[in-house]
Protein backbone atom coordinates (compact mmCIF):
# COMPACT_ATOMS: atom_id res chain seq x y z
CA UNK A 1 -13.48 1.75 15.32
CA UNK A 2 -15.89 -0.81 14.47
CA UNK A 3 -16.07 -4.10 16.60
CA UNK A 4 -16.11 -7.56 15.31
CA UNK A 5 -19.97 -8.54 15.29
CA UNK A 6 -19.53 -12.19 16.30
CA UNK A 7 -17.19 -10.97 19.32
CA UNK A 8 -19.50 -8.54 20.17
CA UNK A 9 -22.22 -11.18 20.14
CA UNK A 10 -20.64 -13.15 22.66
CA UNK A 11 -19.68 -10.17 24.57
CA UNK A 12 -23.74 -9.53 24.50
CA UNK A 13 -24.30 -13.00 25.74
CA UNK A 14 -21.40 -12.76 28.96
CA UNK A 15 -23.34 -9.93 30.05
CA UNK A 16 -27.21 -11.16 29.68
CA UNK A 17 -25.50 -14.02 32.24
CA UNK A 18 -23.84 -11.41 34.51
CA UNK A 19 -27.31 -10.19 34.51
CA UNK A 20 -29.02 -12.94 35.72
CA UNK A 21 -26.52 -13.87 38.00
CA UNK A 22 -27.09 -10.03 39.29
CA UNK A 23 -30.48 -10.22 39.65
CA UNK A 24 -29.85 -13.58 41.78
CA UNK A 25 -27.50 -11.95 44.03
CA UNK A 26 -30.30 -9.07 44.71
CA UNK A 27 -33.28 -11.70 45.32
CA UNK A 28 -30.56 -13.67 47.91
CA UNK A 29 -29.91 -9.64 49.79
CA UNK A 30 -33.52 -8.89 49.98
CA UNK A 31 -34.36 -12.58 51.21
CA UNK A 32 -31.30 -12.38 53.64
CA UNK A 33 -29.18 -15.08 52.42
CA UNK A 34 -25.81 -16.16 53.89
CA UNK A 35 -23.27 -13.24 53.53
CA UNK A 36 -20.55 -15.91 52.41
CA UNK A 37 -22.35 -16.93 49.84
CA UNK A 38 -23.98 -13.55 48.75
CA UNK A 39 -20.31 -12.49 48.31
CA UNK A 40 -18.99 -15.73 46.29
CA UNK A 41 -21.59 -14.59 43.85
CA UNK A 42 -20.57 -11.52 43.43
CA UNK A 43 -17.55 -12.07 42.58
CA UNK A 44 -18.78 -14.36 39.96
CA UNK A 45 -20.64 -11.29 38.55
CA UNK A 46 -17.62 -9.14 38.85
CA UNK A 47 -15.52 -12.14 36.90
CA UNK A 48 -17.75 -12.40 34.51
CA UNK A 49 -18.74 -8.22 33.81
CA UNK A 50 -14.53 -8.00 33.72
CA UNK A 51 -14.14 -10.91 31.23
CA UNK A 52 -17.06 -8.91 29.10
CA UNK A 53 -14.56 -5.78 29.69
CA UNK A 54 -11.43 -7.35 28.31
CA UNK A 55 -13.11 -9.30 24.99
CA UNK A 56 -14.48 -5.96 23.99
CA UNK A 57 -10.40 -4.53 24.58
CA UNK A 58 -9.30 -7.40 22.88
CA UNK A 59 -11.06 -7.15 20.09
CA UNK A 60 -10.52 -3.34 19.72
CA UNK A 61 -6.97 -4.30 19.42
CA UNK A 62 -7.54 -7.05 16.70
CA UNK A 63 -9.59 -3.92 14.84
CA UNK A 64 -6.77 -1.87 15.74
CA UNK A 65 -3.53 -3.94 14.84
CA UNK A 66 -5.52 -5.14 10.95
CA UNK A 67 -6.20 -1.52 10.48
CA UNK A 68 -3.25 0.86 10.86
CA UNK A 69 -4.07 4.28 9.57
CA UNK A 70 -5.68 5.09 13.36
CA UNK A 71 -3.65 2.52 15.08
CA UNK A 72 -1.78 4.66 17.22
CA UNK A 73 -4.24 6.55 18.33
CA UNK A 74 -6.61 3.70 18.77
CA UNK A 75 -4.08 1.84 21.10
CA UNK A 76 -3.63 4.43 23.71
CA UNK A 77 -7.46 4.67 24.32
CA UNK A 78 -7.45 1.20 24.01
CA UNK A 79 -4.56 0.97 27.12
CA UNK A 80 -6.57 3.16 28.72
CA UNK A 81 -9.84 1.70 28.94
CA UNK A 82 -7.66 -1.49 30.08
CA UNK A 83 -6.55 0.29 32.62
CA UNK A 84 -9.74 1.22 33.46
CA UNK A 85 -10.80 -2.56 34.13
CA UNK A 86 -7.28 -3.51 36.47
């Protein structure tokens, strides 16, 4: 199943944020930084690595629902990688 480009585009850009905001949470451990707010941030990066997780789902079911000869199939790896991500 092929992914829609400009989705996946976005998707790219979610995650070079996630990253950043990663590699902040890491310089805020190792300089011993507040544990409230070491943990608000990560769940920022969790949010935002999860949203990346679901646009790439929901666009495999776009691909999946416009292109029917593999839909079945398609959907129930599809559920399962969602399930994956709950």
């Amino acid at each position: 199943m092929d992914l829609d480009p400009d989705e996946m585009k976005k998707v790219g850009n979610r995650l070079k944020r996630a990253q950043g905001q990663l590699a902040a949470v890491v310089r805020m451990v190792d300089e011993g930084a507040d544990c409230a707010d070491v943990v608000t941030q990560l769940s920022a990066v969790s949010k935002a690595l999860d949203r990346a997780g679901f646009a790439v789902i929901a666009s495999g079911v776009k691909q999946c629902l416009a292109d029917e000869d593999n839909g079945e199939a398609d959907l129930q790896k599809l559920e399962k990688l969602f399930l994956s991500l709950a």
